[in-house]
Structure formats: C-alpha cells, structure tokens
N, C-alpha and C. Protein backbone atom coordinates (compact mmCIF):
# COMPACT_ATOMS: atom_id res chain seq x y z
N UNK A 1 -24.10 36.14 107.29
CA UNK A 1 -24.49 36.32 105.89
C UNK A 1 -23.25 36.17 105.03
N UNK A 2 -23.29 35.43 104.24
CA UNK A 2 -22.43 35.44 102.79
C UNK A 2 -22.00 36.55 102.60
N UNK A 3 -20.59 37.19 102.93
CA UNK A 3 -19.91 38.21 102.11
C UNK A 3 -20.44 39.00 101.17
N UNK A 4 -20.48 38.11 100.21
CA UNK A 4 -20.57 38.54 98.35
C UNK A 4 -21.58 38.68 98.57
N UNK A 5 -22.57 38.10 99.11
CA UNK A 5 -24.07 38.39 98.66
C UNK A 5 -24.03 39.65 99.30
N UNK A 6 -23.75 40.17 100.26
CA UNK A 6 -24.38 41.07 101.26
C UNK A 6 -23.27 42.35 100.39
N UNK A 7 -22.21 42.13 99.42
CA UNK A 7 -21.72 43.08 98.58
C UNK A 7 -22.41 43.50 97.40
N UNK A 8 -22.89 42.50 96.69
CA UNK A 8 -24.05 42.59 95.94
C UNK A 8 -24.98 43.29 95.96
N UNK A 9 -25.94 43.21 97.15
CA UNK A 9 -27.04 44.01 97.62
C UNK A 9 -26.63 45.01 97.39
N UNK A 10 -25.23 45.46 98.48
CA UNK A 10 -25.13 47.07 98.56
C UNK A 10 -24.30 47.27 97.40
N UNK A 11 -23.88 47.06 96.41
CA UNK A 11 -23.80 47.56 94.74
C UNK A 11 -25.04 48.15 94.70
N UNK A 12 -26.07 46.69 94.64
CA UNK A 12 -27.08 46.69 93.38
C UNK A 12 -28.22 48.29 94.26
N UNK A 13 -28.08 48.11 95.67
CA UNK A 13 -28.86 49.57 96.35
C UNK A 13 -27.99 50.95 96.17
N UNK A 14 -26.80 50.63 95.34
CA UNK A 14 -26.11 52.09 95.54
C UNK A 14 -26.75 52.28 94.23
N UNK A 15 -26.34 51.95 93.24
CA UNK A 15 -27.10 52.25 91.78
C UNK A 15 -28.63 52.76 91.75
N UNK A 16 -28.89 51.54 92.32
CA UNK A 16 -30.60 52.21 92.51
C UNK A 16 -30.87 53.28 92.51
N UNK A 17 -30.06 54.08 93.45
CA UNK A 17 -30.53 55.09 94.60
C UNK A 17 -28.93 56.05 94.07
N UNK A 18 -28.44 55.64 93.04
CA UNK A 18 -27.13 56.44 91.96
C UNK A 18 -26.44 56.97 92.96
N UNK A 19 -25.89 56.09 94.14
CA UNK A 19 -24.95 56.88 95.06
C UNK A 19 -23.71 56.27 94.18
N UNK A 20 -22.45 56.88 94.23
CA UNK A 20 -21.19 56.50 93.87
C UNK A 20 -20.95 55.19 95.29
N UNK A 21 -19.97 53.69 93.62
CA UNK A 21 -19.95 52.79 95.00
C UNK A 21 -18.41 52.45 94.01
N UNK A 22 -17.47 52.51 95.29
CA UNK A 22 -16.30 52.16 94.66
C UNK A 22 -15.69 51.15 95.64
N UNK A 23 -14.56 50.02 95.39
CA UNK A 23 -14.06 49.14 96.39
C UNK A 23 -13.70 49.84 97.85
N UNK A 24 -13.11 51.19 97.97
CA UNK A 24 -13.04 51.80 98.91
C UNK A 24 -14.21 51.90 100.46
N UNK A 25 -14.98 52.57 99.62
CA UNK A 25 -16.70 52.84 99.91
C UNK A 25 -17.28 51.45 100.19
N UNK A 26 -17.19 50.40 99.77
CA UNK A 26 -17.98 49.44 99.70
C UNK A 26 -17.29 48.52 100.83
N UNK A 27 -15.70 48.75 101.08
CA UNK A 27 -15.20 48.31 102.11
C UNK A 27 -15.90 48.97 103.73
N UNK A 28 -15.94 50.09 103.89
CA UNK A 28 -16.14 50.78 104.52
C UNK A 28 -17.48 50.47 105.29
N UNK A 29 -18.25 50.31 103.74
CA UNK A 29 -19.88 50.18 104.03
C UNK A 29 -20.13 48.63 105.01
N UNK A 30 -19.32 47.91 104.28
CA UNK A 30 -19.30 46.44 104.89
C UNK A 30 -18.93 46.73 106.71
N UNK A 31 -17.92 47.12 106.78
CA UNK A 31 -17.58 47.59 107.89
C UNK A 31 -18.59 48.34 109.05
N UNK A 32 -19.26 49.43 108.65
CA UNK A 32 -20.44 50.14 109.47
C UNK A 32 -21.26 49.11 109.20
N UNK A 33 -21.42 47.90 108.40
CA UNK A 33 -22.75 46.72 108.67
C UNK A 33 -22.50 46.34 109.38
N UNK A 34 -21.38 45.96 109.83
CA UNK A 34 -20.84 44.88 110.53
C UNK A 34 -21.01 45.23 112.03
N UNK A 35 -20.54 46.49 112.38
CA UNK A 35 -21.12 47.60 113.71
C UNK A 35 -22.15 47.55 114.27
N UNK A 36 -22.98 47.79 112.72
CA UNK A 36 -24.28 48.98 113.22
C UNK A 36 -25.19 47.44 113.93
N UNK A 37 -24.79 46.23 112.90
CA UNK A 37 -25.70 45.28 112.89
C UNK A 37 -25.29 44.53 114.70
N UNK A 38 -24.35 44.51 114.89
CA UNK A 38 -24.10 44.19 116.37
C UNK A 38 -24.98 45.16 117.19
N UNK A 39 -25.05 46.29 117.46
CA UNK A 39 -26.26 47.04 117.86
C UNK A 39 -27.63 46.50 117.80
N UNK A 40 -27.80 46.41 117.03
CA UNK A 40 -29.32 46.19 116.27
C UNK A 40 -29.72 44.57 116.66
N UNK A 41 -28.95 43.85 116.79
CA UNK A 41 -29.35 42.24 116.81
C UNK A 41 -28.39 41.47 117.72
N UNK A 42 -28.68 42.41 118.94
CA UNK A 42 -27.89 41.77 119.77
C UNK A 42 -26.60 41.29 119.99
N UNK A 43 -25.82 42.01 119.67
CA UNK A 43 -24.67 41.42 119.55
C UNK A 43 -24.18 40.25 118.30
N UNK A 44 -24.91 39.85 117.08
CA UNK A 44 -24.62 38.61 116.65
C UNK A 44 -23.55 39.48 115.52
N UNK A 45 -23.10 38.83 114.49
CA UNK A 45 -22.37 38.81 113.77
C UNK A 45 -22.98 38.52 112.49
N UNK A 46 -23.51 39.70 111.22
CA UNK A 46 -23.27 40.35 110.10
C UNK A 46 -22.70 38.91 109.58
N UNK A 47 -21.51 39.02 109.28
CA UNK A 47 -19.89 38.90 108.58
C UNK A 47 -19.11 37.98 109.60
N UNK A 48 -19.23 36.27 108.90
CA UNK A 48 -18.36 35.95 109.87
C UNK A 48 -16.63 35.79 109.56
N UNK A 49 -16.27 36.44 108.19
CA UNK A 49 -15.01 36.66 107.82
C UNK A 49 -14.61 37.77 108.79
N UNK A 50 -13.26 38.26 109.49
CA UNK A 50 -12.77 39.47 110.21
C UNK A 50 -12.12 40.11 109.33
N UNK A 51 -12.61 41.42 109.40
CA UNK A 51 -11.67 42.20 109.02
C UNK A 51 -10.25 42.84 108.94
N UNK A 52 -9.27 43.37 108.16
CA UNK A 52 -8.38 43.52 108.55
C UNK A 52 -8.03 44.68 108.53
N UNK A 53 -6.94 45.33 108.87
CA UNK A 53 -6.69 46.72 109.25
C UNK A 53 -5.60 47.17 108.30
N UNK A 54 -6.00 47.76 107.29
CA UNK A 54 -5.26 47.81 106.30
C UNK A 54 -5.42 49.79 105.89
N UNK A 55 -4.23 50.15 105.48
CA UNK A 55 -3.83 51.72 105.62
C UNK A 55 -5.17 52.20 105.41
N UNK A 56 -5.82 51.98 104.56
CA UNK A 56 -6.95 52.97 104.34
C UNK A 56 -8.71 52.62 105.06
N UNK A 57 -8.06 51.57 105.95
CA UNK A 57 -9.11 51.25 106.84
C UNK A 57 -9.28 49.91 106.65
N UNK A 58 -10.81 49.59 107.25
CA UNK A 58 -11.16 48.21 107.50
C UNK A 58 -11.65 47.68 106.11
N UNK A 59 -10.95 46.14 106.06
CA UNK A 59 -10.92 45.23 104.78
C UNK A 59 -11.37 44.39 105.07
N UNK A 60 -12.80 43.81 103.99
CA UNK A 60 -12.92 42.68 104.39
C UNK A 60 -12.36 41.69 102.94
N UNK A 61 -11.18 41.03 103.34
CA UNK A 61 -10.63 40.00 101.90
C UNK A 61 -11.24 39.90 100.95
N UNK A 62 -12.46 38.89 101.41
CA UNK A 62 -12.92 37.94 100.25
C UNK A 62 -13.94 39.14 99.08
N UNK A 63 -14.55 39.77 100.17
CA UNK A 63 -14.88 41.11 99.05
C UNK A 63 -14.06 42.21 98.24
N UNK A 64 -12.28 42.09 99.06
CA UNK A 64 -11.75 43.18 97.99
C UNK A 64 -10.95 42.47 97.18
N UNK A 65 -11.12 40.92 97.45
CA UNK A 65 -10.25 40.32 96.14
C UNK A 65 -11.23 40.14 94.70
N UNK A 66 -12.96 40.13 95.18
CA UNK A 66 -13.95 39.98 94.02
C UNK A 66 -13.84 41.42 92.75
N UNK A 67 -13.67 42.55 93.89
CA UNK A 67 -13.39 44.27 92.99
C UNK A 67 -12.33 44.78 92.74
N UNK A 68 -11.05 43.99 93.29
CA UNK A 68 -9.83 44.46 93.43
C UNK A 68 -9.98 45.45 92.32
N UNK A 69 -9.99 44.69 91.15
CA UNK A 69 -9.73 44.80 89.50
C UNK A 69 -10.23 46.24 88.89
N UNK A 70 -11.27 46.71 89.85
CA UNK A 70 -12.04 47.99 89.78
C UNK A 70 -11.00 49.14 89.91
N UNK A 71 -9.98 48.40 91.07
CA UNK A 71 -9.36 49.81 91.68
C UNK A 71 -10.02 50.87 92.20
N UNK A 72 -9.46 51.97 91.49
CA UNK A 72 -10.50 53.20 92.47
C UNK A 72 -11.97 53.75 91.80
N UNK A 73 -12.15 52.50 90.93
CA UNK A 73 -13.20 53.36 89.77
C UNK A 73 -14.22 52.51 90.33
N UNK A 74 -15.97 53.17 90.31
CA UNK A 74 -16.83 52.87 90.11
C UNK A 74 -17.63 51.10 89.75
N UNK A 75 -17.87 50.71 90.37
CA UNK A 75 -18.25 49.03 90.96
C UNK A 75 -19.55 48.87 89.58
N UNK A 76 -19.13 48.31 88.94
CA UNK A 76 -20.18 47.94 87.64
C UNK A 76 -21.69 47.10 88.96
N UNK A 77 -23.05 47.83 88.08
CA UNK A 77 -23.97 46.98 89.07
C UNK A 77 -24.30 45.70 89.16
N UNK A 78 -24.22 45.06 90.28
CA UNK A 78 -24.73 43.57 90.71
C UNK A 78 -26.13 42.95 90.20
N UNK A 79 -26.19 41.80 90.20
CA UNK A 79 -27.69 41.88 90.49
C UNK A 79 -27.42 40.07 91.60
N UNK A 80 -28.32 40.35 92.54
CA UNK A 80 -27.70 39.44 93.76
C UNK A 80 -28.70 38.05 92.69
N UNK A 81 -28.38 36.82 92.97
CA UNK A 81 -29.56 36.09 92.48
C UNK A 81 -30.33 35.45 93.95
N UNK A 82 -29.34 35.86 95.12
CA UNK A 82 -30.41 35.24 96.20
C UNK A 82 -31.34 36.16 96.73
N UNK A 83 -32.31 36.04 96.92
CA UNK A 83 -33.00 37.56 97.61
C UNK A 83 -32.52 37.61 99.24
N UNK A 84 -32.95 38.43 100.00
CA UNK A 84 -32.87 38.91 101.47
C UNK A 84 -33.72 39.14 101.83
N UNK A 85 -34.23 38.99 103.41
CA UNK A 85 -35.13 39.31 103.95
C UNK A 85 -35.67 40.67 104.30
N UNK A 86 -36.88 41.23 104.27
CA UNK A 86 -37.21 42.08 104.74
C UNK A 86 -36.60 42.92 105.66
N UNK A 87 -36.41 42.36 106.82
CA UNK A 87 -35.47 43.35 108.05
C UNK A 87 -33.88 43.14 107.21
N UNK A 88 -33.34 42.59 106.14
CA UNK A 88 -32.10 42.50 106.41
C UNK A 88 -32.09 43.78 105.17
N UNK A 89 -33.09 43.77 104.23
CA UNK A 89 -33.53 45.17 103.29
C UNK A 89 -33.66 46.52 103.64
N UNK A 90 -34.20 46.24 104.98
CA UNK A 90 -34.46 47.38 105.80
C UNK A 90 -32.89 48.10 106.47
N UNK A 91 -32.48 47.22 106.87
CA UNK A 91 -31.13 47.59 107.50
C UNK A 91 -30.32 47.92 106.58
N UNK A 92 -30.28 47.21 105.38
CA UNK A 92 -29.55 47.80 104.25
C UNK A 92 -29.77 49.41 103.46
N UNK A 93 -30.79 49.52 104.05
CA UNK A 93 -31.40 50.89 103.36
C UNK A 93 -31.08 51.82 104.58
N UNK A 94 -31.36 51.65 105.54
CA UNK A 94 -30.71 52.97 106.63
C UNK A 94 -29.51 52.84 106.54
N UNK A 95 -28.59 51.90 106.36
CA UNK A 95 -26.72 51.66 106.37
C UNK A 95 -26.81 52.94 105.35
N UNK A 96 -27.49 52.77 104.00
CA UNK A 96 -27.12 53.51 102.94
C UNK A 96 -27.62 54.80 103.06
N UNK A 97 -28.81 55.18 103.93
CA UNK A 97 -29.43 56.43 104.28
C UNK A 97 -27.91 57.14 105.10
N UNK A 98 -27.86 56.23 106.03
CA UNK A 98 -26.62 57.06 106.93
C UNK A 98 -25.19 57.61 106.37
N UNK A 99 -24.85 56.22 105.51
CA UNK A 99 -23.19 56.27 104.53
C UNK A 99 -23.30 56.66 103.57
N UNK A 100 -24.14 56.39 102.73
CA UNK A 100 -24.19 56.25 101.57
C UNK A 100 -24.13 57.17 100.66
N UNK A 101 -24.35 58.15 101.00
CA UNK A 101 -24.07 59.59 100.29
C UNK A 101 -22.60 60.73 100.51
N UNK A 102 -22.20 59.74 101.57
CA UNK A 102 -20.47 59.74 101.76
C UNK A 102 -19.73 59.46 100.55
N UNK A 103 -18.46 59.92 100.58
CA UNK A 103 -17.76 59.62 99.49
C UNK A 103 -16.88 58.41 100.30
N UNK A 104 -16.41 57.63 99.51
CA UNK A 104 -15.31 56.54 99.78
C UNK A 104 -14.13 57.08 100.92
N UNK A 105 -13.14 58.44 100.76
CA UNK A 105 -12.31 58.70 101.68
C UNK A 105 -13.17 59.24 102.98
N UNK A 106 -14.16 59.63 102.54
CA UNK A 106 -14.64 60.36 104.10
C UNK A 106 -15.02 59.51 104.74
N UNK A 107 -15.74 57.93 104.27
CA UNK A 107 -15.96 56.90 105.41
C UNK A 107 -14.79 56.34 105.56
N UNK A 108 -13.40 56.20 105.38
CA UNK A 108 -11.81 55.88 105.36
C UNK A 108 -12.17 56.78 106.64
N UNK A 109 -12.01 58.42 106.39
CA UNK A 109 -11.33 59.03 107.72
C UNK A 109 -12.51 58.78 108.88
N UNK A 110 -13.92 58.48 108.90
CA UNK A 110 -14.56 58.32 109.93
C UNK A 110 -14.09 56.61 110.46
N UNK A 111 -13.69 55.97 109.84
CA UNK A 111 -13.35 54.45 110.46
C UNK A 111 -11.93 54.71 111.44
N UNK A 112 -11.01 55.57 110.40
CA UNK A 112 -10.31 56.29 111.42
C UNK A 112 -10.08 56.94 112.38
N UNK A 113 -11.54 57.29 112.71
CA UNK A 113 -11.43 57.42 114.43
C UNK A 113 -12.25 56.67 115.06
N UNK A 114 -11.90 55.24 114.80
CA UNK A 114 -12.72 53.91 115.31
C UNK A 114 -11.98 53.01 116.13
N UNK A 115 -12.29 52.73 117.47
CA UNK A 115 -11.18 52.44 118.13
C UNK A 115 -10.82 50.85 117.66
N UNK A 116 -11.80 50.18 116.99
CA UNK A 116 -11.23 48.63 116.62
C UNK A 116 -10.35 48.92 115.19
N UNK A 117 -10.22 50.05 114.37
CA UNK A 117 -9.25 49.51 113.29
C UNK A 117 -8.23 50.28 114.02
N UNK A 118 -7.81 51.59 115.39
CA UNK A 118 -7.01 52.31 115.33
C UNK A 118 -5.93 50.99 116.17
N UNK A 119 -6.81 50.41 117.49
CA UNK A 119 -6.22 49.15 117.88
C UNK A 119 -5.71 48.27 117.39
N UNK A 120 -6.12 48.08 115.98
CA UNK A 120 -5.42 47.10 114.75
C UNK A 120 -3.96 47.23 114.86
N UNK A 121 -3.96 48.58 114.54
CA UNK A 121 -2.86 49.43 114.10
C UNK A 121 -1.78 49.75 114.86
N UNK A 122 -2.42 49.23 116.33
CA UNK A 122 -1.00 49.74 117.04
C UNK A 122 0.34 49.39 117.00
N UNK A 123 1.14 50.53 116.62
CA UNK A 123 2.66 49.68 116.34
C UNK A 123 2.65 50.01 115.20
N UNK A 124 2.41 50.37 114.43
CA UNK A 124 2.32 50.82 112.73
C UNK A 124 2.79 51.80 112.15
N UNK A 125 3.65 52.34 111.32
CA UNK A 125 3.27 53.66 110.89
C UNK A 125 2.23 53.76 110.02
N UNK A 126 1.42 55.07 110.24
CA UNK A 126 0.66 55.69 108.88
C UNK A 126 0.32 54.99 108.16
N UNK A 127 1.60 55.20 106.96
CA UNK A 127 1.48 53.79 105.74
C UNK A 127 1.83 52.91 105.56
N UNK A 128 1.84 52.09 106.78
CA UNK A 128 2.39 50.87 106.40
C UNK A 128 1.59 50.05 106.46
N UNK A 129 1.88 48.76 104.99
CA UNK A 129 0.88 47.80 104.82
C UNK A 129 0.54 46.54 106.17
N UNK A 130 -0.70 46.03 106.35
CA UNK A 130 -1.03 45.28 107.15
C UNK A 130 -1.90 44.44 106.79
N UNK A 131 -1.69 43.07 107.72
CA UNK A 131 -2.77 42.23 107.60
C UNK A 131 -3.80 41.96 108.65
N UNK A 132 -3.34 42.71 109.99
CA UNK A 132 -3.86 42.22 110.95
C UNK A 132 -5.12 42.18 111.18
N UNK A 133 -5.80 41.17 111.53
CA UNK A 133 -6.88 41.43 111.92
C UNK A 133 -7.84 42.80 113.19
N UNK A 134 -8.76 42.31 112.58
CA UNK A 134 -9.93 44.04 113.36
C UNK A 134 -10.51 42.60 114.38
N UNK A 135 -10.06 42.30 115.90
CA UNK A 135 -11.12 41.87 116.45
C UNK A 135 -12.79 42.03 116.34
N UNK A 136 -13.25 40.64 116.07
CA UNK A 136 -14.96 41.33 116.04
C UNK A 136 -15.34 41.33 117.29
N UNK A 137 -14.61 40.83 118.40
CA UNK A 137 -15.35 41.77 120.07
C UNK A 137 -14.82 43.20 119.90
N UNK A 138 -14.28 43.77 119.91
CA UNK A 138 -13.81 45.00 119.59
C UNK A 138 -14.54 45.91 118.99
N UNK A 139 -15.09 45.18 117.68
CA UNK A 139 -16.28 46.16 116.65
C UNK A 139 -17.37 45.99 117.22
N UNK A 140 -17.82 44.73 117.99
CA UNK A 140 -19.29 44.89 118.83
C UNK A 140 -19.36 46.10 119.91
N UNK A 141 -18.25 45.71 120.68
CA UNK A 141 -17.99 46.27 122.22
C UNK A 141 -18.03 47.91 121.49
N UNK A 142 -17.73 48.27 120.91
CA UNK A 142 -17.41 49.56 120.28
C UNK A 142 -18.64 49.97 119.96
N UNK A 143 -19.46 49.51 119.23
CA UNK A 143 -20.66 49.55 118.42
C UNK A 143 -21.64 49.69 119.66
N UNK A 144 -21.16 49.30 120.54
CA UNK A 144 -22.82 48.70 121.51
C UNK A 144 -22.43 49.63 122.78
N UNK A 145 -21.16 50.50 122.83
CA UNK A 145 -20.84 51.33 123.58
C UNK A 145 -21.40 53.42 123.51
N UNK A 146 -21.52 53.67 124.43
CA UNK A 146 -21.74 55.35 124.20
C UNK A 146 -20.81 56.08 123.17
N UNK A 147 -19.77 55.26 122.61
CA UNK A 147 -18.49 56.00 121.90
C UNK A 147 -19.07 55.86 120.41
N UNK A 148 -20.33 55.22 120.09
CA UNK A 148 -21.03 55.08 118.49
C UNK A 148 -22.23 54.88 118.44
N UNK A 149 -23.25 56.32 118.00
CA UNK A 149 -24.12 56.52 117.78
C UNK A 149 -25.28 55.44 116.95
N UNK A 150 -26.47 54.82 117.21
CA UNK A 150 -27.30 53.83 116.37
C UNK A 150 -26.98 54.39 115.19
N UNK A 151 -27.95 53.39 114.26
CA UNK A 151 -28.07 53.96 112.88
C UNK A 151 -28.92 55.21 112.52
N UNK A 152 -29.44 54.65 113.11
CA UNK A 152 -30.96 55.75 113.45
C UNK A 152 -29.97 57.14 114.05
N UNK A 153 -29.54 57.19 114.78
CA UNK A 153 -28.90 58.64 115.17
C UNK A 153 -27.86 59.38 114.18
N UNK A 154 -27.48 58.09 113.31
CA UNK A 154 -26.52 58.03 112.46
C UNK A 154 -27.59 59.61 111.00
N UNK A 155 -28.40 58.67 110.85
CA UNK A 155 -29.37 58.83 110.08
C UNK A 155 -29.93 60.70 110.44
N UNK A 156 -30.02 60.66 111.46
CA UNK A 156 -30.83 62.11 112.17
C UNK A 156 -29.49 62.81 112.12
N UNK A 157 -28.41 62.91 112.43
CA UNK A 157 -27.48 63.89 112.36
C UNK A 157 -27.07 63.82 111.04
N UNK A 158 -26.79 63.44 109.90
CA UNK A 158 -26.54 63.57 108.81
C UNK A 158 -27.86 64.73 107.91
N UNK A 159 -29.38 64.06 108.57
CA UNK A 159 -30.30 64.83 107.94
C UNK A 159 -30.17 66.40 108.83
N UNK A 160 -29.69 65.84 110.15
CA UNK A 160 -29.90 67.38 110.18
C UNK A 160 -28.80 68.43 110.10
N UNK A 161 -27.73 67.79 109.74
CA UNK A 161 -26.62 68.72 108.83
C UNK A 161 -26.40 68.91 107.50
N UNK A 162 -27.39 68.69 106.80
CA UNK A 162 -27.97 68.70 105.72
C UNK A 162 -28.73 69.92 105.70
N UNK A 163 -29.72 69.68 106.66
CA UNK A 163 -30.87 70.75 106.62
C UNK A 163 -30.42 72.34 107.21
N UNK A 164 -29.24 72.50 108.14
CA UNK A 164 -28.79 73.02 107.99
C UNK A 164 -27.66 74.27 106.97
N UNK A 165 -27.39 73.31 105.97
CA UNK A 165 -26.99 74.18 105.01
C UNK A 165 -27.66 74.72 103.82
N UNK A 166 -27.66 75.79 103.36
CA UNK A 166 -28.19 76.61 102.51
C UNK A 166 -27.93 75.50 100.80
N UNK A 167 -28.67 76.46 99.90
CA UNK A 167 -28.85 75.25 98.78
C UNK A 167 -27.29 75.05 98.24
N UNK A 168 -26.23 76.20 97.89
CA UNK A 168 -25.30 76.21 97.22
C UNK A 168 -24.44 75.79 98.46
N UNK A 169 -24.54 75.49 99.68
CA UNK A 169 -23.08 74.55 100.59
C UNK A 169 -23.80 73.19 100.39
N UNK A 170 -25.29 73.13 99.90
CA UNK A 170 -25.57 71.57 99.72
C UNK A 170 -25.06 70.85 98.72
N UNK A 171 -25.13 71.82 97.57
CA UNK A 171 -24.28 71.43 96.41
C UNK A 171 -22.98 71.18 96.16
N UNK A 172 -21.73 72.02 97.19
CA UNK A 172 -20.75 71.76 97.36
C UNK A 172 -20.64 70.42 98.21
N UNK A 173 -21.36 70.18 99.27
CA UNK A 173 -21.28 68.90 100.21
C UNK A 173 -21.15 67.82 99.34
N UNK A 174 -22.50 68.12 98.29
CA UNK A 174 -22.61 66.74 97.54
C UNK A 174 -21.37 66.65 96.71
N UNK A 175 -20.79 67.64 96.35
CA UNK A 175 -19.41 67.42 95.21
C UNK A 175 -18.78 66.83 95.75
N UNK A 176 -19.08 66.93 97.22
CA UNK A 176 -17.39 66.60 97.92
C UNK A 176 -17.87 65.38 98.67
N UNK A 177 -19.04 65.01 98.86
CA UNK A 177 -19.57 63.46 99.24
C UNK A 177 -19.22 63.64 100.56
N UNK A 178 -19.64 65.04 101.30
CA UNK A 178 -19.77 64.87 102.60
C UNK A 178 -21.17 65.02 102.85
C-alpha cells in the first residue's frame, strides 16, 4: 500500500474517533501496521518502504518528511481521495482500537521493547542519531512469533485493563494516554 495513503486514513480515523495523532504516534502506528499486518495476511508486506531505527523508534521516511513541519503538534485532518477496501478499513480500525488511545511516547517506549528496532540499534548509544534500516524479515519473524501478541489480543488486554480500573484511574490513564 502507498505510504501516504495508508497515513491519511489513519489521520483522517484518528479525528473521527478524536484520538490525538501527532508525527510521533503516527510513526509508531505505521509501524504496529506493518507487524500486526504480517500476522494477519500471511506474512505479506503493508509498507514496501523499510523502516528506520531512529532514537525515538521506528521511521518510516517518506511519511515523516510529509509531517515533519508539524513537529510535535497535532497532524491537521486528511481526507484520503483514494478509498480502501473493506478488510483494509477493518484492520485499520482494530490497529486504532489497540494503539490508538496511546499517547505518541508510550507507543515510542512499547516499540522499544521490539526486538527489530532494538536490533537496529545495536552498537548505538541511547541518543544517537540513525539511519539504519529495521529489517522487514525481522518485523514479520517478530510479529508472527510467541514474543507479539495478535491484534485481537492486542485489543482484549488493553480492554481489559481498562475495565479494570475504577472511573477516576480511567481518567488519569486517559490524561496520560495510557
């Protein structure tokens, strides 16, 4: 799928659905598509640009050179002009059921314990800038392994740590976009 388009969508579904979508977040999100969708369809490939492994996680270029300009603020809404298919709507809507109510750094620190951007990284310090690429056997093999839950499981443990907390830690969660 086209990059941009498939950035588009998930703008134009974060607004919808008024989740906060910032270049951070939207990197991120691209990233768990790119995963979840190797799971889901056999192994194929989402995104045939690779990602790269850059301090605050997985980048995909051609989408953070379109928002760069945003910085850390809030992604003005899209409107895609190509449509998408049904299953690819569908998948877009559990990505956002599962992430989407995440804040931008908390899907940063969950990519961070992902063994294809930590492998990026080897040899690195911390903060230091990079270009290297995120193998996409790496994000499949990872994705399609016991070490990362479907979407769907993705989906059930978020609701049910949700349902777990009382109304006023729900309210704090949401402040804090966990």
């Amino acid at each position: 799928m086209n990059p941009i388009l498939l950035t588009e969508w998930i703008i134009k579904k974060c607004h919808d659905l008024r989740l906060e979508i910032t270049n951070l977040k939207l990197q991120k999100l691209l990233y768990f598509a790119q995963g979840h969708f190797t799971q889901e369809f056999e192994g194929q490939r989402l995104i045939l640009e690779d990602f790269e492994a850059w301090v605050h996680g997985p980048v995909l270029m051609s989408a953070y050179q379109k928002y760069k300009r945003y910085s850390w603020f809030e992604l003005p809404k899209s409107i895609p002009l190509t449509s998408i298919s049904d299953e690819m709507n569908d998948f877009l809507d559990r990505l956002l059921e599962a992430y989407g109510n995440k804040a931008g750094t908390v899907l940063e620190d969950i990519s961070h314990e992902e063994d294809p951007w930590i492998n990026a990284r080897v040899g690195l310090r911390p903060k230091e800038p990079s270009r290297r690429k995120i193998s996409f056997n790496e994000i499949r093999d990872f994705y399609n392994s016991d070490r990362k839950g479907t979407l769907n499981e993705q989906i059930t443990e978020d609701r049910s740590f949700r349902n777990d907390l009382n109304e006023n830690e729900r309210i704090l969660a949401d402040l804090l976009g966990i």
